[in-house]
Protein backbone atom coordinates (compact mmCIF):
# COMPACT_ATOMS: atom_id res chain seq x y z
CA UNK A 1 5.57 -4.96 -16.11
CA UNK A 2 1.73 -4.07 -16.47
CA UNK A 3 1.58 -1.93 -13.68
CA UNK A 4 -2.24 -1.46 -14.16
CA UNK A 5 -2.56 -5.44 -13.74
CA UNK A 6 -0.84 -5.58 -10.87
CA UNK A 7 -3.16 -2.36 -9.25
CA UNK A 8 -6.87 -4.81 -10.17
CA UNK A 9 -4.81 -7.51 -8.38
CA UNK A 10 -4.09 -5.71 -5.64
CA UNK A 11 -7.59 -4.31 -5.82
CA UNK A 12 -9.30 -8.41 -5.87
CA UNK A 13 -7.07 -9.35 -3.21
CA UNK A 14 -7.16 -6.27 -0.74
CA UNK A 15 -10.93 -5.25 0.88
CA UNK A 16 -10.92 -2.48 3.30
CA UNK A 17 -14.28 -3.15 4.70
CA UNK A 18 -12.56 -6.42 5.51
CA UNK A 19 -9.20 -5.19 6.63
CA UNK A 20 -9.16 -1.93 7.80
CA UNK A 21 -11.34 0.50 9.93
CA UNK A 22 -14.07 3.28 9.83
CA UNK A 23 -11.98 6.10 8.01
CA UNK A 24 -9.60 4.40 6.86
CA UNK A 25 -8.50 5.49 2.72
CA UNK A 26 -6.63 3.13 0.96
CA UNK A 27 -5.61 4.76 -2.34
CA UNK A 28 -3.53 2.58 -4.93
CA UNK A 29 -2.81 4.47 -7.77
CA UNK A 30 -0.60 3.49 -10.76
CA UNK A 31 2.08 7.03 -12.09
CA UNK A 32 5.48 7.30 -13.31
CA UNK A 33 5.62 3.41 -14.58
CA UNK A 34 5.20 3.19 -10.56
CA UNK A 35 1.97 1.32 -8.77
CA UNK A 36 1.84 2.82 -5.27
CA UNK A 37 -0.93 2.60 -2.66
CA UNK A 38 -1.24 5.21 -0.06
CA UNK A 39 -2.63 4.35 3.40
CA UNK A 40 -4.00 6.82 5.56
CA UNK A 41 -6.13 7.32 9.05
CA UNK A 42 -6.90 10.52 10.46
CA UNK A 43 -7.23 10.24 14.46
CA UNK A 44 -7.65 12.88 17.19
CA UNK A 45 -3.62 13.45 17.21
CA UNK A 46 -2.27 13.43 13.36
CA UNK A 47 -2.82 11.89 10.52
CA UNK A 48 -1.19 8.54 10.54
CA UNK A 49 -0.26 5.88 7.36
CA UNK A 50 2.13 4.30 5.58
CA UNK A 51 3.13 3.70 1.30
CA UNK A 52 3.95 0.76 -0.24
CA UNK A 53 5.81 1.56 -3.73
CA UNK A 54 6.55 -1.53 -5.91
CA UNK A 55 9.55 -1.67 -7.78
CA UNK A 56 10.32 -4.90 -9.06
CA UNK A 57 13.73 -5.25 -10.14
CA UNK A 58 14.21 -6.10 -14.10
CA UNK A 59 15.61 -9.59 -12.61
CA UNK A 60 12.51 -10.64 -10.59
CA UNK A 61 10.49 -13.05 -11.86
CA UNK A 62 7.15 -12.08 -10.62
CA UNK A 63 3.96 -11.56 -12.51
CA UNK A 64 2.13 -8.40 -12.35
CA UNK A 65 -0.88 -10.42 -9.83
CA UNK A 66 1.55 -11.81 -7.74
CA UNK A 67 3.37 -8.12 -7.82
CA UNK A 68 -0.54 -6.97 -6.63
CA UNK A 69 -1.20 -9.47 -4.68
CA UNK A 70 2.23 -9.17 -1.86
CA UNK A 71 1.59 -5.47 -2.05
CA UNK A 72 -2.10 -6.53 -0.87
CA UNK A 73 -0.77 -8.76 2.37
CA UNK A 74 1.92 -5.93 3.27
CA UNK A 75 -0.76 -3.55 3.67
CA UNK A 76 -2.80 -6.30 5.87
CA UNK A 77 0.01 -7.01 7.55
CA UNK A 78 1.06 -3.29 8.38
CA UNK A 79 -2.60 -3.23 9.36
CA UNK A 80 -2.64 -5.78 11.72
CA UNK A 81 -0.04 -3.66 13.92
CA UNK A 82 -2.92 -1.38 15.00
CA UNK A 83 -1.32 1.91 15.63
CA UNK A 84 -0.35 3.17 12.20
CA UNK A 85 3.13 5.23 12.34
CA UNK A 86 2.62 8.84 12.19
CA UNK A 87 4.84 11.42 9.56
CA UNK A 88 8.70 11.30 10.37
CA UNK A 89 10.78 14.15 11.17
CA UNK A 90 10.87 15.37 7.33
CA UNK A 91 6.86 15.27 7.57
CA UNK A 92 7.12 11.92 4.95
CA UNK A 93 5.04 8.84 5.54
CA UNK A 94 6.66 5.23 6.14
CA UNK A 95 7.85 3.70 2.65
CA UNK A 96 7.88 0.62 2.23
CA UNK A 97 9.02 -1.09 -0.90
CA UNK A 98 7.80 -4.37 -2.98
């Protein structure tokens, strides 16, 4: 899969002006034959986010915009919770996987 396809898809169909909030950092990034986007907030307590890894399985028959475009609504969608979940015991952020 075109990982880097899938990343400008995410990219048209995700605007964090639109979705998110002042100091907010949405980061996707593709690495390892991975595409990966990083959300983090900083508040007064810790800093707070979430990652959303995709890894389509060989079987799947999704293209790489659709692939960028559900990563795009999970992050929304984790967004629309408000409170964003801080680091876990082991100091890792919530993974969530496409």
């Amino acid at each position: 899969m075109d990982f880097q396809a899938a990343q400008t898809a995410f990219e048209s169909a995700f605007d964090a002006h639109k979705h998110g909030r002042e100091g907010l950092n949405v980061v996707p990034e593709v690495s390892g034959g991975q595409f990966h986007v990083s959300v983090r907030f900083q508040d007064v307590d810790a800093e707070r986010g979430f990652d959303v890894v995709a890894e389509p399985l060989p079987s799947e028959r999704r293209s790489a915009e659709q692939l960028g475009q559900e990563v795009a609504e999970v992050v929304r969608r984790e967004l629309m919770y408000g409170q964003l979940p801080a680091r876990d015991e082991q100091g890792d952020f919530k993974r969530i996987v496409v």
